[in-house]
N, C-alpha and C. Protein backbone atom coordinates (compact mmCIF):
# COMPACT_ATOMS: atom_id res chain seq x y z
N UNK A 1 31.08 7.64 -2.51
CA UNK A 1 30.15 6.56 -2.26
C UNK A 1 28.72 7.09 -2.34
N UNK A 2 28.16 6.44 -3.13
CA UNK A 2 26.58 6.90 -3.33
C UNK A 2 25.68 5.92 -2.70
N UNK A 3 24.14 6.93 -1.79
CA UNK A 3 23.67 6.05 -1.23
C UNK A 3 22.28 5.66 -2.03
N UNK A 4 22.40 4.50 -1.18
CA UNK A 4 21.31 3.86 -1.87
C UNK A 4 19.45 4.33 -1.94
N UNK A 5 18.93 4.06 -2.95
CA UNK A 5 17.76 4.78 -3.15
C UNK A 5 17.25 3.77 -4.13
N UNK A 6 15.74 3.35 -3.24
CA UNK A 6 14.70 2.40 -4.14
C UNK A 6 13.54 2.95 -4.12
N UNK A 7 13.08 3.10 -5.56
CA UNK A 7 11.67 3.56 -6.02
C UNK A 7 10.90 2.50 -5.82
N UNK A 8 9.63 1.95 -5.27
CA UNK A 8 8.49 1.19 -5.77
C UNK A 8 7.38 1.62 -5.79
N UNK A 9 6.24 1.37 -6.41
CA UNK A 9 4.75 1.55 -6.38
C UNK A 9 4.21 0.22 -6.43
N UNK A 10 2.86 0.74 -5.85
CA UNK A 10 1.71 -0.56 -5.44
C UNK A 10 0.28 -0.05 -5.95
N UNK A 11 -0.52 -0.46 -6.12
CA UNK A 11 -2.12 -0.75 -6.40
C UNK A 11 -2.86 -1.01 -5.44
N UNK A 12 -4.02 -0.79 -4.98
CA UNK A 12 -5.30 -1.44 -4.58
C UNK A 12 -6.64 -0.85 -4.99
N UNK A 13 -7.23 -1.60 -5.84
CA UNK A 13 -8.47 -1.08 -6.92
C UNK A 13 -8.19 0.46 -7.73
N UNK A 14 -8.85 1.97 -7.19
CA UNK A 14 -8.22 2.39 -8.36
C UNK A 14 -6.89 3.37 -7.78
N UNK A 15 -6.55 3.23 -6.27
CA UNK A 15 -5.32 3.74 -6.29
C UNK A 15 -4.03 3.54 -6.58
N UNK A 16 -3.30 4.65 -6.71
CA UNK A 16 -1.75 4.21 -6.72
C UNK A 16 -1.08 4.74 -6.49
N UNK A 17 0.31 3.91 -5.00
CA UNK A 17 0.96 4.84 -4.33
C UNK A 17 2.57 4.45 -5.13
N UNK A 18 2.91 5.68 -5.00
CA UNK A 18 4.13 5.58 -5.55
C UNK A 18 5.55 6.14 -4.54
N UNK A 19 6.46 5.30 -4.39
CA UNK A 19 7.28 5.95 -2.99
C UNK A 19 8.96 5.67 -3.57
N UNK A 20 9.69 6.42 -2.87
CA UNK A 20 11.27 6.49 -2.74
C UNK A 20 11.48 6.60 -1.39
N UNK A 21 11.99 5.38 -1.05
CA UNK A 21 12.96 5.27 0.33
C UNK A 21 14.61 5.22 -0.06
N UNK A 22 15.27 5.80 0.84
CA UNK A 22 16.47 5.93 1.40
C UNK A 22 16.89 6.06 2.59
N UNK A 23 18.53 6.14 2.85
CA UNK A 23 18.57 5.90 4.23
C UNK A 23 18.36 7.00 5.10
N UNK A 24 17.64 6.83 6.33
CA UNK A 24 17.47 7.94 6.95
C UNK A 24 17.38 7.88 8.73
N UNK A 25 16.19 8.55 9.18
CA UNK A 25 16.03 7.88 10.30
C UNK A 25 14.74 7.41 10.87
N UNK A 26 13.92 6.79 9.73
CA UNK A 26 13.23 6.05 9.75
C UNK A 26 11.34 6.87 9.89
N UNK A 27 11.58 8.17 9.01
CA UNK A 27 10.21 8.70 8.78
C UNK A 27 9.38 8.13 7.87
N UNK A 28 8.20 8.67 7.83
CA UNK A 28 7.45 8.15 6.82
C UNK A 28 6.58 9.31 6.24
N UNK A 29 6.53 9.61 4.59
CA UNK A 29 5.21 10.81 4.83
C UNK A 29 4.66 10.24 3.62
N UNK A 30 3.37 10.58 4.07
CA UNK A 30 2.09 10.29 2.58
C UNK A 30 2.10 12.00 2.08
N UNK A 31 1.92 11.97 0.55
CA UNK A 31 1.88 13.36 0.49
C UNK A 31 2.21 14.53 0.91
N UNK A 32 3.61 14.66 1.47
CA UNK A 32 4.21 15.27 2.19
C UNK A 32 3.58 15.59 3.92
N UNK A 33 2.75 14.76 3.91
CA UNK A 33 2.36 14.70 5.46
C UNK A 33 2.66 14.00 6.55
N UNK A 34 3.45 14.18 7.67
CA UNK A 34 4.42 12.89 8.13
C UNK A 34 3.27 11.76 8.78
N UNK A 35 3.53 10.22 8.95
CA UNK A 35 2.52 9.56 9.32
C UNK A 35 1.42 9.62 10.70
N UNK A 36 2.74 10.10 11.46
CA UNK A 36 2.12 10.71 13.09
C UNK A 36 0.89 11.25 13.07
N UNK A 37 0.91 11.94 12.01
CA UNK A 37 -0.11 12.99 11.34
C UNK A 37 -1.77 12.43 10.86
N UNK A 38 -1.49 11.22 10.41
CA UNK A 38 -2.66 10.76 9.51
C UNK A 38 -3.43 10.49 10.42
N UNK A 39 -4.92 10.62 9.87
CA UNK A 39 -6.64 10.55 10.54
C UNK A 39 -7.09 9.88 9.33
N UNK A 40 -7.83 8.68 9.76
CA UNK A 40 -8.74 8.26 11.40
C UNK A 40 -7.37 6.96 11.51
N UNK A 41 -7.73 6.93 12.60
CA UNK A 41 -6.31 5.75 13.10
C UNK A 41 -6.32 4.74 12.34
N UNK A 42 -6.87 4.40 11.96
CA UNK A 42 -7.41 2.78 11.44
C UNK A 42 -5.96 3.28 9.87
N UNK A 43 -6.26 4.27 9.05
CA UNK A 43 -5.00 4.21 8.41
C UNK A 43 -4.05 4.30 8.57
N UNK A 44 -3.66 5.14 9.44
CA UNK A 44 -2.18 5.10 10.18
C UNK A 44 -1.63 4.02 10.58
N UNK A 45 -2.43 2.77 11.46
CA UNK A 45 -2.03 1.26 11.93
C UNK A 45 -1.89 0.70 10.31
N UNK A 46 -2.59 0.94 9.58
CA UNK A 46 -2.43 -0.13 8.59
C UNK A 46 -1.51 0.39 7.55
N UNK A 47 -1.19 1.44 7.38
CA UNK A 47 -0.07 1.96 6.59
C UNK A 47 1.32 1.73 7.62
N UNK A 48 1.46 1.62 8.89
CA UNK A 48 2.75 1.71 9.82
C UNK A 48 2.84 -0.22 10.47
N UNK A 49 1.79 -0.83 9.78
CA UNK A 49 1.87 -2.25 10.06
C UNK A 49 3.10 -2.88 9.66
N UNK A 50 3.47 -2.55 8.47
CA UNK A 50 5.21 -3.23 7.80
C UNK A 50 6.06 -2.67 8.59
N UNK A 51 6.01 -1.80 9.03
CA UNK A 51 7.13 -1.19 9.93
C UNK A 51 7.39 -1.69 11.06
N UNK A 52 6.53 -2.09 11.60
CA UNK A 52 6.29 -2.42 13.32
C UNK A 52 6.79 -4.45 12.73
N UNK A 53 6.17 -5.15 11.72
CA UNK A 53 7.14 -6.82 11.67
C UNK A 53 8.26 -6.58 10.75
N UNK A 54 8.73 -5.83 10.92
CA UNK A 54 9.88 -5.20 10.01
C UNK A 54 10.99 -5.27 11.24
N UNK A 55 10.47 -4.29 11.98
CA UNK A 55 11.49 -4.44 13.48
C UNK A 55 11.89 -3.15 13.38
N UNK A 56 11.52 -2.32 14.70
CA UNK A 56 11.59 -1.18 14.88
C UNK A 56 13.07 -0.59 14.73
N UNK A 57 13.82 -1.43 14.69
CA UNK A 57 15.47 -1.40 15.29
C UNK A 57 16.20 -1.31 13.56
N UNK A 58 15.37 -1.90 12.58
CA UNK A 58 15.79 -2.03 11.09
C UNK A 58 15.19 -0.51 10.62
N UNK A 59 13.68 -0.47 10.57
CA UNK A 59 12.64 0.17 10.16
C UNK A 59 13.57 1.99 10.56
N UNK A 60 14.23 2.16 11.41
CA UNK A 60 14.53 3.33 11.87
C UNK A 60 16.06 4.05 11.20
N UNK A 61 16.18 3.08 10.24
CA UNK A 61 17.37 3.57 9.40
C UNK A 61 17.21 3.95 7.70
N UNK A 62 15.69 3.45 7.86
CA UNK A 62 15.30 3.90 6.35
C UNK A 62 13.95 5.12 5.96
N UNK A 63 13.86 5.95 5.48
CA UNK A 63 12.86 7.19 5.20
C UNK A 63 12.32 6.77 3.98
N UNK A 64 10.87 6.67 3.68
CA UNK A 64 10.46 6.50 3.24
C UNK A 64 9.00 7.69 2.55
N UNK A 65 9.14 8.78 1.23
CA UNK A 65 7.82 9.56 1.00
C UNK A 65 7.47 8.99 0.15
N UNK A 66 6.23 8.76 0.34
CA UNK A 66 4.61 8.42 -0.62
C UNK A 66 4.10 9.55 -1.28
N UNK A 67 3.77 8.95 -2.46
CA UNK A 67 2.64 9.77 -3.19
C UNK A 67 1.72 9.06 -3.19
N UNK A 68 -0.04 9.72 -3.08
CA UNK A 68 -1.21 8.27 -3.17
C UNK A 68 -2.05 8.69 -4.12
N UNK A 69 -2.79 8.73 -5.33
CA UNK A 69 -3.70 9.35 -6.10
C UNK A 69 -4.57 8.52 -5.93
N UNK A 70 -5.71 8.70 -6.44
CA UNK A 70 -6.78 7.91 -6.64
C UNK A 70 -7.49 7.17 -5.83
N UNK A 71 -8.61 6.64 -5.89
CA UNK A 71 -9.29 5.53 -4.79
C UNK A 71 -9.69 6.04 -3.70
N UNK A 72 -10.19 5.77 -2.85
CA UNK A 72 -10.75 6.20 -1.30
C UNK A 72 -9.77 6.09 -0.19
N UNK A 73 -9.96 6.23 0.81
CA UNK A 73 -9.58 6.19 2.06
C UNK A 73 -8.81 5.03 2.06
N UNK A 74 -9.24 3.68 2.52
CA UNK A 74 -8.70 2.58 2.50
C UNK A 74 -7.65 1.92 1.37
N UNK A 75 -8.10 2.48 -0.07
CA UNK A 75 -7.74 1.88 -0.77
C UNK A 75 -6.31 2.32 -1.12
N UNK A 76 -6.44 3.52 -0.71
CA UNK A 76 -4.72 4.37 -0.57
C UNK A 76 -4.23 4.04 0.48
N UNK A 77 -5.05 3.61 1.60
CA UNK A 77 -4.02 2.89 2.80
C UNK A 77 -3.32 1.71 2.38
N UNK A 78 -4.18 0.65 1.91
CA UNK A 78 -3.31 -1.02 1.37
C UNK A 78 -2.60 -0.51 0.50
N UNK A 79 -2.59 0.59 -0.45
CA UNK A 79 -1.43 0.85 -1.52
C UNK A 79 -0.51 0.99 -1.33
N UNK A 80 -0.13 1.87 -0.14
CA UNK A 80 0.60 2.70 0.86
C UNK A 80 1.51 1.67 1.61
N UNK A 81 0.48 0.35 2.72
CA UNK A 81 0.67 -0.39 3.09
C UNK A 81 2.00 -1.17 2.16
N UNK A 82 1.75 -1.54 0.61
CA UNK A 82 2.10 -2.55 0.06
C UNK A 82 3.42 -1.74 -1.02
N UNK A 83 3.64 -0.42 -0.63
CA UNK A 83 4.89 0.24 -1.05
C UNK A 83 5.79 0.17 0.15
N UNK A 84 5.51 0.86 1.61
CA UNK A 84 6.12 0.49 2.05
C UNK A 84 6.87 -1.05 2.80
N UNK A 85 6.00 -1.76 2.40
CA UNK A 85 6.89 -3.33 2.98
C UNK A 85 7.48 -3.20 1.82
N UNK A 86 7.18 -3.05 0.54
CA UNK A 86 8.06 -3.66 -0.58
C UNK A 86 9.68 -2.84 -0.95
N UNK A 87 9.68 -1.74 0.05
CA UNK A 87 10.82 -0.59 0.01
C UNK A 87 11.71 -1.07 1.28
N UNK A 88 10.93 -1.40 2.08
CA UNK A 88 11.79 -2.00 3.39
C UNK A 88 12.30 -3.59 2.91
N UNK A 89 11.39 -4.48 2.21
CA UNK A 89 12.20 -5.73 1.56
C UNK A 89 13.49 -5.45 0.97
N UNK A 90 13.59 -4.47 -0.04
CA UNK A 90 14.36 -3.73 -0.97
C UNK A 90 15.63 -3.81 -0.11
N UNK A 91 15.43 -2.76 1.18
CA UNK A 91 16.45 -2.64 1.96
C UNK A 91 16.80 -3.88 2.97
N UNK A 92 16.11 -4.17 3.39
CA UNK A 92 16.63 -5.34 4.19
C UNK A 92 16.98 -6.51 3.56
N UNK A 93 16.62 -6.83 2.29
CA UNK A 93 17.08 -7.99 2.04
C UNK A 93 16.43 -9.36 2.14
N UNK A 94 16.66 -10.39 2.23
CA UNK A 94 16.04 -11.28 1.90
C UNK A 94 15.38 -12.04 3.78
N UNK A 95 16.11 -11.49 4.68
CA UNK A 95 15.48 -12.06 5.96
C UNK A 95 14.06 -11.02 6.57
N UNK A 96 14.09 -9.83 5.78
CA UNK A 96 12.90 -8.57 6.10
C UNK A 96 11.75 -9.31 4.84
N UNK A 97 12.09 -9.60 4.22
CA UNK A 97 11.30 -10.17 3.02
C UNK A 97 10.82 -11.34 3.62
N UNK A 98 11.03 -12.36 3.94
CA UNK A 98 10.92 -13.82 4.58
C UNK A 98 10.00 -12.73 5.63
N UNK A 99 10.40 -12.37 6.60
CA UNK A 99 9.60 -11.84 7.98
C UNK A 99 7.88 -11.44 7.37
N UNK A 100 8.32 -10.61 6.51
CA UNK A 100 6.77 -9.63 5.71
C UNK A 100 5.93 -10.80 5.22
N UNK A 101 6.66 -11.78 4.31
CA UNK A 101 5.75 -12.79 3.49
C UNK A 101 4.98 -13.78 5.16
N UNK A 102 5.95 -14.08 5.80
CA UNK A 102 5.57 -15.13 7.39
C UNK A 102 4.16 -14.12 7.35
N UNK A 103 3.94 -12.92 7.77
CA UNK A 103 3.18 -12.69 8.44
C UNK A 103 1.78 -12.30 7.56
N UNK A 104 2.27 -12.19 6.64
CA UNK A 104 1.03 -11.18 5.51
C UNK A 104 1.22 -10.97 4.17
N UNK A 105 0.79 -12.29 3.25
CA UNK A 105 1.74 -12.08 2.03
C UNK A 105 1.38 -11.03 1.54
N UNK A 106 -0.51 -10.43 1.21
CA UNK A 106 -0.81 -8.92 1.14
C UNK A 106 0.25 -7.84 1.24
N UNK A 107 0.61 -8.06 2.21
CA UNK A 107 2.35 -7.27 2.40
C UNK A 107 2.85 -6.39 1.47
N UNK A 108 3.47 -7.98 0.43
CA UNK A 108 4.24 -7.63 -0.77
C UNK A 108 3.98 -7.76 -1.90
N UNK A 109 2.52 -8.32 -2.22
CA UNK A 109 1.71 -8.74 -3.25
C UNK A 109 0.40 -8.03 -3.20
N UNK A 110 0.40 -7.06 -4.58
CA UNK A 110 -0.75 -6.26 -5.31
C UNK A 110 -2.13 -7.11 -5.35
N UNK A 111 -3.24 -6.75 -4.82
CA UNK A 111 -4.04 -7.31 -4.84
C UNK A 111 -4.90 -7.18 -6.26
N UNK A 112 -5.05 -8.35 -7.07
CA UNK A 112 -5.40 -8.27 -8.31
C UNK A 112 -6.84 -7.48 -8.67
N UNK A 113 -7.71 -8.09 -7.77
CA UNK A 113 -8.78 -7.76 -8.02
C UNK A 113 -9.12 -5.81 -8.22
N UNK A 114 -10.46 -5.88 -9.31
CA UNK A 114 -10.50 -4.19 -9.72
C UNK A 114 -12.31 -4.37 -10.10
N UNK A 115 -12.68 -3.63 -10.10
CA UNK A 115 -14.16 -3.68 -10.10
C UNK A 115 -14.32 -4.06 -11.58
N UNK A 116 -16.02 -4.47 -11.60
CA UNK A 116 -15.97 -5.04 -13.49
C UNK A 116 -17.07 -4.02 -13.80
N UNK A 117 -16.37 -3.59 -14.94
CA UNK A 117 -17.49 -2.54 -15.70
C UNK A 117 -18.79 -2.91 -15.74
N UNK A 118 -20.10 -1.46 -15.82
CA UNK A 118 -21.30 -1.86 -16.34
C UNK A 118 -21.44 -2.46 -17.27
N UNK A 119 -22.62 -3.42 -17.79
CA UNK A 119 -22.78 -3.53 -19.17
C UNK A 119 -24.00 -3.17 -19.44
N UNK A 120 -24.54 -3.39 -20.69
CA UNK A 120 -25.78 -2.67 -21.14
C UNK A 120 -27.15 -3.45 -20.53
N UNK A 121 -28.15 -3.42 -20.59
CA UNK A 121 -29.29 -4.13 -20.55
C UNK A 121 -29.21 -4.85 -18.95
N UNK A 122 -28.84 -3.80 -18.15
CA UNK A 122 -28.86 -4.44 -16.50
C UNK A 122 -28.24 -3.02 -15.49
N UNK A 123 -28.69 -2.81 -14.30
CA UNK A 123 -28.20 -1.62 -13.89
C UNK A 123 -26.94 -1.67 -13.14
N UNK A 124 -26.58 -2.81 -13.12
CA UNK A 124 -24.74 -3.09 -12.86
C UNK A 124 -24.26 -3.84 -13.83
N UNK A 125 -22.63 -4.25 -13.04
CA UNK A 125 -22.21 -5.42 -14.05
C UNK A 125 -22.47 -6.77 -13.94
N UNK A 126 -23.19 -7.18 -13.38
CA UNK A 126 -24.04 -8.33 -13.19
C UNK A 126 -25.69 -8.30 -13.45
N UNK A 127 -26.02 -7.35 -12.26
CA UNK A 127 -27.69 -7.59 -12.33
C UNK A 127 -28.41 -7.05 -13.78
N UNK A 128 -28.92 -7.77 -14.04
CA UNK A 128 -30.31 -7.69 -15.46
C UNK A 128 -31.24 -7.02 -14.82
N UNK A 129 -32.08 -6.44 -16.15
CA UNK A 129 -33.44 -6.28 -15.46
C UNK A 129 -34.43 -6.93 -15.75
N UNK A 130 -34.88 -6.91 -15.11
CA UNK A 130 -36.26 -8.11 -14.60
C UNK A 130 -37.12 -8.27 -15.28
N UNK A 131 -37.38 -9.34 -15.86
CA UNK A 131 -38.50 -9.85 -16.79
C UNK A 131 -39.92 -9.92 -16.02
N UNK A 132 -41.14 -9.58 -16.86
CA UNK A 132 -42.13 -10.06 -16.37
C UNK A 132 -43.14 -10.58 -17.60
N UNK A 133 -43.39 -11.72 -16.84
CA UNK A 133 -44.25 -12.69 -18.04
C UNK A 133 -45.90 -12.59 -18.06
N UNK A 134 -46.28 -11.35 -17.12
CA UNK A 134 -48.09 -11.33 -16.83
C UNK A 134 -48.06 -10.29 -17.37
């Protein structure tokens, strides 16, 4: 009997986390670093948020390691965030899925948005530069 093992990855602007959960007893590591571990708190709550409306009692039978490249601080947290609910859906099934979407569709859905390139003749991708008529 072979056990079960789900790959997913997620996005938020230019990161991307990429993870394999299986069954275990319910660790978590970013980059081989276990989550207990992570600084400043604010990522740790928001990467261990799916876990906690997941239900501590489900959440503790599945192991889950991250890889995160790219992007800043935050932006590898929602990536992070949005691999692990989508690895715990995987495993739980369609009533852990229903629970994640109730509370936070962000959850399980990649947030589209990505910054818009410079363009020429303005010092962002919007602002121009400024005309003067005197």
């Amino acid at each position: 009997m072979s056990e079960k093992i789900v790959v997913v990855s997620g996005k938020r602007k230019t990161a991307v986390a990429r993870a394999v959960a299986y069954s275990g007893n319910g660790k978590v590591f970013i980059n081989d670093v276990p989550l207990e571990l992570m600084r400043p708190e604010v990522v740790k709550l928001k990467i261990e948020e799916p876990v906690l409306v997941a239900g501590k009692d489900f959440a503790n039978t599945v192991d889950v390691h991250i890889k995160i490249e790219g992007g800043g601080m935050m932006g590898q947290a929602e990536a992070a965030r949005v691999v692990v609910s989508n690895a715990l859906a995987e495993f739980g099934g369609e009533e852990i899925r229903r629970r994640l979407m109730e509370y936070d569709r962000r959850m399980l859905v990649e947030d589209p948005r990505r910054t818009e390139p410079k363009k020429f003749g303005g010092h962002s991708a919007r602002r121009r530069k400024q005309k003067s008529y005197r």
